[in-house]
Protein backbone atom coordinates (compact mmCIF):
# COMPACT_ATOMS: atom_id res chain seq x y z
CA UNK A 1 41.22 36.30 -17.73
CA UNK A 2 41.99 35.36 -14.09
CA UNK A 3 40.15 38.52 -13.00
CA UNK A 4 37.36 37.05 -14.38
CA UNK A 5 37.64 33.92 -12.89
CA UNK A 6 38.34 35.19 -9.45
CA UNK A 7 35.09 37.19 -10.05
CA UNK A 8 33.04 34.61 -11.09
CA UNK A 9 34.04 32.54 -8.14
CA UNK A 10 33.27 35.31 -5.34
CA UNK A 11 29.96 35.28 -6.67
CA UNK A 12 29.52 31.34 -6.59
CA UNK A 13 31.10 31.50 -2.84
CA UNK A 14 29.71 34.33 -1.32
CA UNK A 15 27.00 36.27 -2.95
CA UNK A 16 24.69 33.10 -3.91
CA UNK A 17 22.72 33.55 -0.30
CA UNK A 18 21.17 37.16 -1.81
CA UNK A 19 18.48 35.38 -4.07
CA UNK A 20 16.81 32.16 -4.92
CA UNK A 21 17.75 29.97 -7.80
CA UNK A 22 13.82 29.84 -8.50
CA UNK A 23 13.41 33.97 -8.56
CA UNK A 24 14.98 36.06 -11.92
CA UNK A 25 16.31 39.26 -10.78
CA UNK A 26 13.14 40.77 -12.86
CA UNK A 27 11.29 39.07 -9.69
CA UNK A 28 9.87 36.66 -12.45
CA UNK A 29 9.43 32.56 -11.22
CA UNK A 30 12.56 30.77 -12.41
CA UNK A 31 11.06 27.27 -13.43
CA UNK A 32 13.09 24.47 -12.42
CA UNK A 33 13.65 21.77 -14.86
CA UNK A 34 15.57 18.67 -12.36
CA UNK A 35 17.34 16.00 -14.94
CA UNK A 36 16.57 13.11 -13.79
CA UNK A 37 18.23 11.22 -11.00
CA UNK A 38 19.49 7.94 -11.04
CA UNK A 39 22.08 5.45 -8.32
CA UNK A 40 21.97 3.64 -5.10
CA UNK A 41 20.58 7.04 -2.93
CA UNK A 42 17.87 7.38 -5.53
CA UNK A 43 16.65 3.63 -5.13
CA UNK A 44 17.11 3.57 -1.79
CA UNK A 45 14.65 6.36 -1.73
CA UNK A 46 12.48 4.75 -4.16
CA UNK A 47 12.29 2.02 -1.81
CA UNK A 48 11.34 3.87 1.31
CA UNK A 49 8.42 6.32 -0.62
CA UNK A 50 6.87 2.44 -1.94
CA UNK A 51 6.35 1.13 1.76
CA UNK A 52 5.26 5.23 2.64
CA UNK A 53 2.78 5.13 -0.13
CA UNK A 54 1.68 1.78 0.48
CA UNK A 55 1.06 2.60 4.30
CA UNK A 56 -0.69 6.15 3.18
CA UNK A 57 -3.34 4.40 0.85
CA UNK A 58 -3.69 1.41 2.93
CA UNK A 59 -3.55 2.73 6.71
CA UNK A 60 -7.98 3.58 6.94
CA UNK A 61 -8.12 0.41 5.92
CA UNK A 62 -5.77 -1.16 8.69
CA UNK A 63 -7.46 -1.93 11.98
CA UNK A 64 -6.00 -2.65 15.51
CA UNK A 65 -8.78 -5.01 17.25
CA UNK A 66 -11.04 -3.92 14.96
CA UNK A 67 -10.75 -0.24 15.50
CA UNK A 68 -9.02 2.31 13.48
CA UNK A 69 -5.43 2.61 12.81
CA UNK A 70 -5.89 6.13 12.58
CA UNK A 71 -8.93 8.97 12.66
CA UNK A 72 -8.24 12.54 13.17
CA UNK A 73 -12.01 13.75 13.07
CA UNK A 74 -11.87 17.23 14.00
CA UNK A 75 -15.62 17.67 13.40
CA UNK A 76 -17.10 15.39 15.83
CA UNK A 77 -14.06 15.35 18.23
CA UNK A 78 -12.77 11.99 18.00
CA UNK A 79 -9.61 11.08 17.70
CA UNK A 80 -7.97 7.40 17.17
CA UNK A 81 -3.77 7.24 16.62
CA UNK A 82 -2.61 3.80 16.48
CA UNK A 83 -6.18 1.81 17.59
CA UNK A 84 -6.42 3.62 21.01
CA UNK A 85 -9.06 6.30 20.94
CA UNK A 86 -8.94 9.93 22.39
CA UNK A 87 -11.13 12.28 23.30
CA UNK A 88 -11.49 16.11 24.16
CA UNK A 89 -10.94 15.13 27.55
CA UNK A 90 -7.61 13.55 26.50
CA UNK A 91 -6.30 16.75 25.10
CA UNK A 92 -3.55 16.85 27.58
CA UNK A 93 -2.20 13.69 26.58
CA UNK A 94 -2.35 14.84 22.89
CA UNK A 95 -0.60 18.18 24.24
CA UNK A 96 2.43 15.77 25.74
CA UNK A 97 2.62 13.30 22.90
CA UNK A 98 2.92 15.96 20.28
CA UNK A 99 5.64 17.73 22.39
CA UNK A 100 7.11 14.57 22.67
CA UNK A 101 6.97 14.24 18.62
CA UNK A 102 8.16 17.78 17.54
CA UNK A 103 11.00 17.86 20.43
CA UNK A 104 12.24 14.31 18.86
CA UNK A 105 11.99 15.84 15.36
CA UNK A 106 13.90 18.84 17.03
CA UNK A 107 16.37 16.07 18.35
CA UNK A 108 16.56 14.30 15.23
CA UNK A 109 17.49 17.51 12.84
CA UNK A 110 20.23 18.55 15.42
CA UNK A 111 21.99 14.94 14.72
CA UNK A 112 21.04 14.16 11.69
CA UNK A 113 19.70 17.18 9.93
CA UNK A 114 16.87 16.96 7.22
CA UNK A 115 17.13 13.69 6.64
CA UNK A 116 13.19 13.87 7.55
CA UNK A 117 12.53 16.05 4.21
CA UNK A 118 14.59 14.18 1.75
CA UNK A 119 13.46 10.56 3.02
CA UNK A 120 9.64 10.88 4.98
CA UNK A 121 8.36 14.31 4.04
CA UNK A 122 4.99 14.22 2.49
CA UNK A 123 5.38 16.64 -0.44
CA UNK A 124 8.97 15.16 -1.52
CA UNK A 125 7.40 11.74 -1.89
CA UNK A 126 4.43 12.78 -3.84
CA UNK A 127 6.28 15.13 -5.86
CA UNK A 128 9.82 13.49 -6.49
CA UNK A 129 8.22 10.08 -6.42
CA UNK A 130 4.78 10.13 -7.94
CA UNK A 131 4.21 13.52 -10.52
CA UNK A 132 8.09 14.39 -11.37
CA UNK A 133 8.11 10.27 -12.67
CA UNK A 134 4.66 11.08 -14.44
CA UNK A 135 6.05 14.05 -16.09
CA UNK A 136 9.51 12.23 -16.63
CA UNK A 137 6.83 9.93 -18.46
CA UNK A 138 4.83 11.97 -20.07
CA UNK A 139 7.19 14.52 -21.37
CA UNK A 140 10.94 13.35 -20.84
CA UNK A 141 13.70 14.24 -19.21
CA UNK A 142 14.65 18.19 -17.96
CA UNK A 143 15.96 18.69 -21.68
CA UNK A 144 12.76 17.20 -23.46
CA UNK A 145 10.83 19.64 -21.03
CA UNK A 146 12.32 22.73 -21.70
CA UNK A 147 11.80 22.14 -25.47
CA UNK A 148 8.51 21.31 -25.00
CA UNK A 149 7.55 24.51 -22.99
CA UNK A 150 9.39 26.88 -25.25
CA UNK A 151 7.87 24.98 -28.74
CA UNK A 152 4.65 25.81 -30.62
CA UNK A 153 1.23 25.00 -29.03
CA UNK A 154 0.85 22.07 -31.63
CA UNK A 155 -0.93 19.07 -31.69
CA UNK A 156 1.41 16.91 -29.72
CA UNK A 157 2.41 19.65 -27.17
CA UNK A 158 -1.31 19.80 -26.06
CA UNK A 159 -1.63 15.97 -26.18
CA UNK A 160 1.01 15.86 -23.40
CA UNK A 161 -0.41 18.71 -21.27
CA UNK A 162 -3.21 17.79 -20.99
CA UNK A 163 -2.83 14.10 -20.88
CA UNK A 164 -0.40 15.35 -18.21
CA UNK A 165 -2.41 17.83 -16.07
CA UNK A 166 -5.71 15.41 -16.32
CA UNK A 167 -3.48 12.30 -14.72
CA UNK A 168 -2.05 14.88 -12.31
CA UNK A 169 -5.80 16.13 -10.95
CA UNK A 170 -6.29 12.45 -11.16
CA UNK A 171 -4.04 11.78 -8.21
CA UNK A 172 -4.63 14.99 -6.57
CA UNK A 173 -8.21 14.09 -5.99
CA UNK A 174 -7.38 10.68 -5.07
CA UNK A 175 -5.05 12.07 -2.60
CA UNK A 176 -7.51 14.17 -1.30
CA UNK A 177 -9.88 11.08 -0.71
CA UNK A 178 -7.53 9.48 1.19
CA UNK A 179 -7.04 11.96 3.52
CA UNK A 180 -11.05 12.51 3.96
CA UNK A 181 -10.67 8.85 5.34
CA UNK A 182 -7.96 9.72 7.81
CA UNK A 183 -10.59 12.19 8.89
CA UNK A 184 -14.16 10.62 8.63
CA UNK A 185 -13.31 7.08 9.05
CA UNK A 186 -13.43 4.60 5.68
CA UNK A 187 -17.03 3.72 6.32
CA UNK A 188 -18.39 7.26 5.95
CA UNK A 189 -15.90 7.86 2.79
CA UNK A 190 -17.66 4.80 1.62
CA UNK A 191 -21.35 6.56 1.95
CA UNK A 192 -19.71 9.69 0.32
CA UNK A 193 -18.61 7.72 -3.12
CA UNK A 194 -21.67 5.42 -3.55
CA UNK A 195 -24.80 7.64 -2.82
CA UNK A 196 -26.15 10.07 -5.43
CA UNK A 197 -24.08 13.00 -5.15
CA UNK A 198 -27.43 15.32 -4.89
CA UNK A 199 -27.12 13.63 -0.86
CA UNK A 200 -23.28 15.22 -0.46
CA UNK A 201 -23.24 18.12 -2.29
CA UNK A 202 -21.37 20.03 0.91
CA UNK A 203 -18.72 17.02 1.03
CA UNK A 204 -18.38 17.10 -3.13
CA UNK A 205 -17.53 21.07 -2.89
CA UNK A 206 -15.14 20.70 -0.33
CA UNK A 207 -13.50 17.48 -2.14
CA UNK A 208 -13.12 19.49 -5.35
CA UNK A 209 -11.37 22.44 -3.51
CA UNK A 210 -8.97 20.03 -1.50
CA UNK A 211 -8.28 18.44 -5.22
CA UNK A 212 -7.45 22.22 -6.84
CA UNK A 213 -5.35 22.69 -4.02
CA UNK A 214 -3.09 19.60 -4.25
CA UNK A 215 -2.97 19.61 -7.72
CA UNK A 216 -1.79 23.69 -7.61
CA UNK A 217 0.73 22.63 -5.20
CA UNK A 218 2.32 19.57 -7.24
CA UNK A 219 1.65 21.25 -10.71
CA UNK A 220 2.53 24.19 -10.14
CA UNK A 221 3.83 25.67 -6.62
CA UNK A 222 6.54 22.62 -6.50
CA UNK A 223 9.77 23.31 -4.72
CA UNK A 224 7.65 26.75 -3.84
CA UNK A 225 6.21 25.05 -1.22
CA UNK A 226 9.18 24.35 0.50
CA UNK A 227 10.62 27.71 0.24
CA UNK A 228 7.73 29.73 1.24
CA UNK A 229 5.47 27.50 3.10
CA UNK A 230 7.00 24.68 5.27
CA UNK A 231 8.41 26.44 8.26
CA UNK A 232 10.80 23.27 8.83
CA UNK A 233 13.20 24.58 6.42
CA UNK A 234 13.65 27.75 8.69
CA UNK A 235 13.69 26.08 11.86
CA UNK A 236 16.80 24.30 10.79
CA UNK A 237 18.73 27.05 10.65
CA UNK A 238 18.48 27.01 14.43
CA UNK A 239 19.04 23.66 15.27
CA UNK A 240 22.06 22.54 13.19
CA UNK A 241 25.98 23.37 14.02
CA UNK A 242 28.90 22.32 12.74
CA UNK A 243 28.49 18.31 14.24
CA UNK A 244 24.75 18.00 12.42
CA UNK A 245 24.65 15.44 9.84
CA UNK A 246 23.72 17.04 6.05
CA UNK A 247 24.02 16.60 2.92
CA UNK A 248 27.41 18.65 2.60
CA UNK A 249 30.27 18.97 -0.35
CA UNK A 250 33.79 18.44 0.35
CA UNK A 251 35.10 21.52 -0.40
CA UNK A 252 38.63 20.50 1.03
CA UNK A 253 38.81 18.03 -1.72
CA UNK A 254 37.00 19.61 -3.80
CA UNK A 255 38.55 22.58 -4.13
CA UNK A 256 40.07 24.38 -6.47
CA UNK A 257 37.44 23.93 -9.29
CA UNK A 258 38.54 22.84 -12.84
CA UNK A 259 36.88 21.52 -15.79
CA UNK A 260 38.17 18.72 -18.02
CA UNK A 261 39.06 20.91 -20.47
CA UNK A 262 41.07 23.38 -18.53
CA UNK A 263 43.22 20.32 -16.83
CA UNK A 264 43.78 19.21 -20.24
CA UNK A 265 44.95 22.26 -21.41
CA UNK A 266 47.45 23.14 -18.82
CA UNK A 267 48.47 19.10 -18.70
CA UNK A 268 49.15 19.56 -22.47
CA UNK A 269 51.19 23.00 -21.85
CA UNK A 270 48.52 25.03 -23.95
CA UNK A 271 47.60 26.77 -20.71
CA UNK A 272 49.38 28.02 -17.54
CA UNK A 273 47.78 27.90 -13.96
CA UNK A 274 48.34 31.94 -14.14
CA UNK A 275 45.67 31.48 -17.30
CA UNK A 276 43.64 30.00 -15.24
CA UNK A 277 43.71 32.57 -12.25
CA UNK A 278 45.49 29.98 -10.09
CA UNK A 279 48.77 30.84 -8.52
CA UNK A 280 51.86 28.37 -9.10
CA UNK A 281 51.86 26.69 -5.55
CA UNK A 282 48.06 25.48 -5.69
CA UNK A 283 46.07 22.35 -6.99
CA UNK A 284 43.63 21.04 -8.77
CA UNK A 285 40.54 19.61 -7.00
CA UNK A 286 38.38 16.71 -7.50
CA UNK A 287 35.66 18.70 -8.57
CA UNK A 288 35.47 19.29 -12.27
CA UNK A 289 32.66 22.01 -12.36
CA UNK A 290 30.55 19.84 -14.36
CA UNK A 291 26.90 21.04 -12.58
CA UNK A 292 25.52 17.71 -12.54
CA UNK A 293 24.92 18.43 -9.12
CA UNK A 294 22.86 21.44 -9.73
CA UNK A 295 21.00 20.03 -13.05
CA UNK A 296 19.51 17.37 -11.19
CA UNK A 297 18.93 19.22 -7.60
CA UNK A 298 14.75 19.87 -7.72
CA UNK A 299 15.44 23.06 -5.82
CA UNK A 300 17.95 24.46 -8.60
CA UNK A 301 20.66 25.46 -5.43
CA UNK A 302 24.40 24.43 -5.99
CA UNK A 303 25.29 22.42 -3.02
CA UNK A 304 28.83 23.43 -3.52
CA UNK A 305 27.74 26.64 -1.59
CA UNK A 306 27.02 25.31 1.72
CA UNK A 307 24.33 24.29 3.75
CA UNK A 308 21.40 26.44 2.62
CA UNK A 309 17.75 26.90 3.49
CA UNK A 310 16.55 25.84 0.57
CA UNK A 311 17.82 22.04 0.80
CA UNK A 312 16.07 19.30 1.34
CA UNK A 313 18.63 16.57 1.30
CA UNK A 314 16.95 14.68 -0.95
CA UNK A 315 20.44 13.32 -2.45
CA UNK A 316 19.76 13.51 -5.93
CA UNK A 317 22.99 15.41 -6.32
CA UNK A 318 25.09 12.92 -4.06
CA UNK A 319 24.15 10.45 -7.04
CA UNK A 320 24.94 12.74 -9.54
CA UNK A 321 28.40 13.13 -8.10
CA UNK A 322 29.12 9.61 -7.51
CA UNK A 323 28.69 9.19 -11.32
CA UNK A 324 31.25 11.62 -12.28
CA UNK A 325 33.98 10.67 -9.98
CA UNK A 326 33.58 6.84 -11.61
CA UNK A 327 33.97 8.30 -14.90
CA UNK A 328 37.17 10.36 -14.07
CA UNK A 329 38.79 7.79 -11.74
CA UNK A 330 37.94 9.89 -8.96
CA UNK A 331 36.63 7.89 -5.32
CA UNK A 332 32.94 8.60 -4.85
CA UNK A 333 32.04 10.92 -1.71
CA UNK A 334 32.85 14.36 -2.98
CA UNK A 335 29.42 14.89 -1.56
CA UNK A 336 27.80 12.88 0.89
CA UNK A 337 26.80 12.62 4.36
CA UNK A 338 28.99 13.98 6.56
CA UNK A 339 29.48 17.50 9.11
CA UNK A 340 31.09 20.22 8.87
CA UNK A 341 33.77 19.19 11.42
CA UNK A 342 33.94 16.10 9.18
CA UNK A 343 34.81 17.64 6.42
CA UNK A 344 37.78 20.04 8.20
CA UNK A 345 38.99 16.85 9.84
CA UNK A 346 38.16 17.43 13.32
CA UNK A 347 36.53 15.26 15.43
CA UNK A 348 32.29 15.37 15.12
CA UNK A 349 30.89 15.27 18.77
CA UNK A 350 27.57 13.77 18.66
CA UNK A 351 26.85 14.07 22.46
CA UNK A 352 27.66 17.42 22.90
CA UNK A 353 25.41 19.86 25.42
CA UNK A 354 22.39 20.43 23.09
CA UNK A 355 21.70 17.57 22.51
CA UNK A 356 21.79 16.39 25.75
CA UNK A 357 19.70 18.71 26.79
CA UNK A 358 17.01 18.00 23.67
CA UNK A 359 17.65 14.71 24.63
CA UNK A 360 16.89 14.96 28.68
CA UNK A 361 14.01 17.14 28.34
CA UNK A 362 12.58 14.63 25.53
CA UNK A 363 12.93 11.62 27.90
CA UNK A 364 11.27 13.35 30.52
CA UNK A 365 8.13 14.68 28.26
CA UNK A 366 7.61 11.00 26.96
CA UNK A 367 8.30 9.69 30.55
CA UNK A 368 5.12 12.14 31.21
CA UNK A 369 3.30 11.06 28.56
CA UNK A 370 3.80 7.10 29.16
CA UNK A 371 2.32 7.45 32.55
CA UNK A 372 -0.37 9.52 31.63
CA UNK A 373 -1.46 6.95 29.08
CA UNK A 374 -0.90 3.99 31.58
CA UNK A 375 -3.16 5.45 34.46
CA UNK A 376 -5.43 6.99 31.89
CA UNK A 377 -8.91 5.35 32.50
CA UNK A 378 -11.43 3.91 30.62
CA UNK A 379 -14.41 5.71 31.46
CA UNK A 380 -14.19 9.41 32.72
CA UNK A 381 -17.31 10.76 34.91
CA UNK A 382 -18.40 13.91 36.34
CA UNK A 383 -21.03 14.40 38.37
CA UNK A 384 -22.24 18.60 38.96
CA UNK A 385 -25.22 19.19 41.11
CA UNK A 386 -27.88 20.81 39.02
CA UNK A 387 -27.21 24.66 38.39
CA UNK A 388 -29.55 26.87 39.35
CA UNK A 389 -30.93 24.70 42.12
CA UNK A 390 -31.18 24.94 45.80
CA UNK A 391 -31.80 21.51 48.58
CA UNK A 392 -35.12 20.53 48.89
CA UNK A 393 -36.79 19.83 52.16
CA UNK A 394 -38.22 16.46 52.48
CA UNK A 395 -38.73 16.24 55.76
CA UNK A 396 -38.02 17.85 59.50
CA UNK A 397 -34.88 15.54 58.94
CA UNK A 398 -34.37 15.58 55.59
CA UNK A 399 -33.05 17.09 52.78
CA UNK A 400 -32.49 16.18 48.81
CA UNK A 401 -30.33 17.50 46.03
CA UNK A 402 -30.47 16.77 42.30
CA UNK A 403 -27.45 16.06 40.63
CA UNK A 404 -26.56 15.20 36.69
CA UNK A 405 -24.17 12.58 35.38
CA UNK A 406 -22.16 12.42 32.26
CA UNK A 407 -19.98 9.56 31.62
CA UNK A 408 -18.21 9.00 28.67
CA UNK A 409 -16.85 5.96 27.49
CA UNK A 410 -13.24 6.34 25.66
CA UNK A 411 -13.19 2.08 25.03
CA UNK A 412 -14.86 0.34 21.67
CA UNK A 413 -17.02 -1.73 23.94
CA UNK A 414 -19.84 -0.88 25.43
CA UNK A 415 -19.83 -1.01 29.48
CA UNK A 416 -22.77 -1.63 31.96
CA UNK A 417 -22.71 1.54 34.53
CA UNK A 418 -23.66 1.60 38.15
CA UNK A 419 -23.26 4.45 40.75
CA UNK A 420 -23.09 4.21 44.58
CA UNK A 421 -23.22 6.90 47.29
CA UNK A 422 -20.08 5.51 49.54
CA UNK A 423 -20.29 8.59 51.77
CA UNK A 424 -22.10 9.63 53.50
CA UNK A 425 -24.30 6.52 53.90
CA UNK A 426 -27.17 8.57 52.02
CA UNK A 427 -30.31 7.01 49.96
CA UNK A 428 -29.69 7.65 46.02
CA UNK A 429 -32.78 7.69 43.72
CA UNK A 430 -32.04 7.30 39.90
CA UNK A 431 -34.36 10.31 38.13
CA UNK A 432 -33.16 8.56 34.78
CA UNK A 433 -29.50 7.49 35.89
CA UNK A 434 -26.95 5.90 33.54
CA UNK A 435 -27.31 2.54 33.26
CA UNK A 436 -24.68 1.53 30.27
CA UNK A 437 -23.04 3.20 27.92
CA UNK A 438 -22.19 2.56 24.31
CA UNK A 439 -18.41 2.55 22.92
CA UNK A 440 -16.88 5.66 22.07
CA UNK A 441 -20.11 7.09 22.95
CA UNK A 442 -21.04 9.42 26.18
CA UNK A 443 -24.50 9.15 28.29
CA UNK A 444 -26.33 11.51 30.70
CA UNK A 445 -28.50 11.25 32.93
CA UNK A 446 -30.25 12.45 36.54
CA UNK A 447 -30.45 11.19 40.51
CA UNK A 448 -31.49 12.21 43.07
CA UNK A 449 -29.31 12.11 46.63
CA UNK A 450 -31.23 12.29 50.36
CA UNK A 451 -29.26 12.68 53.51
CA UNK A 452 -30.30 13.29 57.09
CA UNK A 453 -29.60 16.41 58.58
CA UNK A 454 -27.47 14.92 61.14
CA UNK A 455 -25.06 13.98 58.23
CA UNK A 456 -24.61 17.40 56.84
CA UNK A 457 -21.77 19.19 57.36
CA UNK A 458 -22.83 23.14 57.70
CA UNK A 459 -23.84 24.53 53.84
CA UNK A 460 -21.99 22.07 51.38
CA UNK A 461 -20.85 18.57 52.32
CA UNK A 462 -18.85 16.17 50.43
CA UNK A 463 -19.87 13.07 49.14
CA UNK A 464 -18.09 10.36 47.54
CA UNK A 465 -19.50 8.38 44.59
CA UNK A 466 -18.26 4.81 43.42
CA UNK A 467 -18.88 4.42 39.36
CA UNK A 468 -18.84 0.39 38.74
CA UNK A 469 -19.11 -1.92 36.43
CA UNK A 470 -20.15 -4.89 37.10
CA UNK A 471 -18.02 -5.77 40.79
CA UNK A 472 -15.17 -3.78 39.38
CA UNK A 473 -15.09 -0.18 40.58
CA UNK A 474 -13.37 2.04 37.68
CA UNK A 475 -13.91 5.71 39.20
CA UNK A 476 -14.32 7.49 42.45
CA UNK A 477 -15.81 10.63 42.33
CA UNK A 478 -17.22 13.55 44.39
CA UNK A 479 -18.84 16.11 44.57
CA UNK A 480 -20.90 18.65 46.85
CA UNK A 481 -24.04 18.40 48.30
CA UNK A 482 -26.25 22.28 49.56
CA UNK A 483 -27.83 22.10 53.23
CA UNK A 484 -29.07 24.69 55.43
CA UNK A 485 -27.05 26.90 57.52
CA UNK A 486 -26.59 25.61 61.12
């Protein structure tokens, strides 16, 4: 008997890292079936994914002086995050911001681990929050489920699927709409839903696909997803140690692992520790093997094992815990948040040298990135002479080159446009020059620039434009101007 025991728990302890709870060993997909979760993590997290799903289906509709809270339109190149608006152009301020982002996120998992995926991650809010409570609905809790799958294909099993499935494309393809605002802006989305579809047959296709391929991932791929798709779950592996912040269980509490029944027996002198594969000189743990903890994890892992890939800290099992230890007089906390350090009794040191270096080269890309943004100007210009051309002669004295303008306005208000030659003191004559220039909108246009050969300086000479608006000069550019050879 205690070989058996001893057996069973080397397997638990050290072999459960050579295959995933969702994969048979056939190589067959294990279905998980979570019970469902329920205590203060759980609501606290119930709170949190309401304001996340309010700000999802509200934010194209939320404007910052009238402009977009945010637009990520990849097809026509514009780009608005939090009402200020950016542009190709811009694309090394995107560079530092998202640097910025993914080194804090970097920053943020080496303290606190993946808080981020249990609490703010996208596909554990729509599935924990939004379909599993539709199926918990629909079909019950993980018990209800599994007798559901496994009965006949009756009447009232195929009421529930696909009363089910048809709610779940429902939300998929409402999903999908809202983030086709994100991307084309509300007003176009707008255009999309109440012309004839015959006028957006391109935009219908593409909706329909985006729809198959949210619902497949909530319906069906699940906790897949996580495993197999989200690289964040790998990257953690790198940035946690022994002071990070996880969901973790107390295995020096915890430890050694007997049921109710056992205790009872060996209480009641019907069993001996020896029975039990225990030696005479240890203890009982808290833990009483119950698996609450892995019935109602939606990954199917035992957190008793560790720290493991496949966790997203979503503290379902925390909950789960917290409700056995009340029932068995027990304090709560045989898993929580804590470190490993925490848990061996050391002492956890937060500042230690990664993350102060995370931490200095984050302040110095945002540093970057502030002062970009701050100097960053309104209008950006460039003025090329035109290719292909050589100077023209106007006279013994003389001499002309033809230049083109582009200025692009990155401001939601349109702005009046004037250029000056400022040196050298040269005549400029507009060929179609930009005059003004509409917001979030670029102009072009041509000009013509004469200088006397007494201001040229051998074959290309600089000159030095002033772009104004109004009295206000916003830009100083230059550029080249061709002459003859001395």
């Amino acid at each position: 008997m205690a070989s058996g025991l001893e057996e069973k728990r080397r397997i638990d302890k050290k072999q459960f890292r050579d295959h995933l709870a969702t994969v048979s060993q056939e190589g067959n997909r294990n279905w998980i079936y979570p019970k469902k979760p329920d205590g203060r993590f759980y609501n606290a997290r119930s709170v949190v994914a309401v304001l996340l799903l309010i700000f999802f289906f509200s934010g194209p509709f939320i404007t910052i002086g009238g402009n977009p809270l945010l637009l990520v339109n990849i097809l026509e190149r514009k780009f608005v995050i939090f009402g200020v608006a950016f542009w190709p152009q811009d694309l090394h301020l995107l560079v530092f911001g998202m640097l910025s982002f993914i080194l804090f996120i970097v920053l943020f998992t080496a303290v606190f681990g993946r808080l981020f995926c249990g609490w703010a991650c996208p596909q554990t809010i729509f599935m924990e929050m939004v379909f599993r409570r539709i199926e918990y609905w629909i079909e019950g809790d993980a018990a209800a489920q599994i007798r559901l799958n496994k009965g006949p294909w009756n009447f009232e099993k195929i009421r529930k699927k696909v009363f089910k499935h048809s709610i779940f494309y429902g939300m998929a393809f409402l999903i999908s709409n809202m983030f086709l605002a994100y991307i084309i802006g509300k007003d176009q989305l707008f255009e999309i839903i109440t012309d004839p579809p015959s006028e957006h047959v391109a935009g219908l296709s593409i909706m329909i696909i985006f729809s198959g391929v949210f619902y497949g991932v909530f319906a069906f791929m699940r906790e897949q997803v996580c495993h197999f798709v989200c690289p964040y779950g790998r990257m953690q592996s790198v940035m946690l140690d022994n002071n990070s912040i996880n969901v973790m269980y107390d295995y020096v509490r915890g430890e050694e692992r007997v049921t109710v029944k056992d205790r009872h027996q060996v209480r009641e002198g019907k069993a001996t520790l020896a029975d039990l594969g225990f030696t005479e000189n240890q203890a009982f743990g808290d833990c009483i093997d119950c698996y609450q903890c892995v019935k109602v994890c939606p990954m199917g892992i035992d957190i008793r094992n560790g720290t493991q890939l496949e966790c997203v800290h979503c503290t379902a099992c925390i909950d789960a815990c917290d409700t056995v230890m009340d029932k068995i007089d027990k304090p709560r906390g045989l898993i929580r948040y804590s470190s490993e350090n925490l848990i061996k009794g050391t002492d956890r040191k937060i500042w230690n040298p990664r993350v102060m270096g995370y931490s200095a080269v984050l302040v110095l890309l945002f540093s970057i990135f502030t002062y970009l943004m701050a100097t960053r100007p309104d209008t950006e210009t460039t003025i090329l002479r035109e290719p292909g051309t050589l100077y023209q002669k106007i006279s013994e004295v003389q001499y002309s080159n033809i230049y083109n303008v582009t200025v692009l306005n990155k401001t939601f208000e349109p702005i009046d446009i004037e250029i000056r030659l400022e040196s050298p003191q040269g005549e400029l004559v507009s060929l179609g020059n930009v005059s003004s220039v509409g917001s979030q909108n670029s102009a072009e246009g041509r000009f013509l620039v004469k200088l006397n050969q007494d201001q040229l300086d051998g074959l290309s000479t600089e000159l030095i434009f002033g772009v104004y608006s109004g009295n206000d000069k916003i830009e100083t550019i230059t550029s080249g101007f061709l002459g003859p050879a001395n």
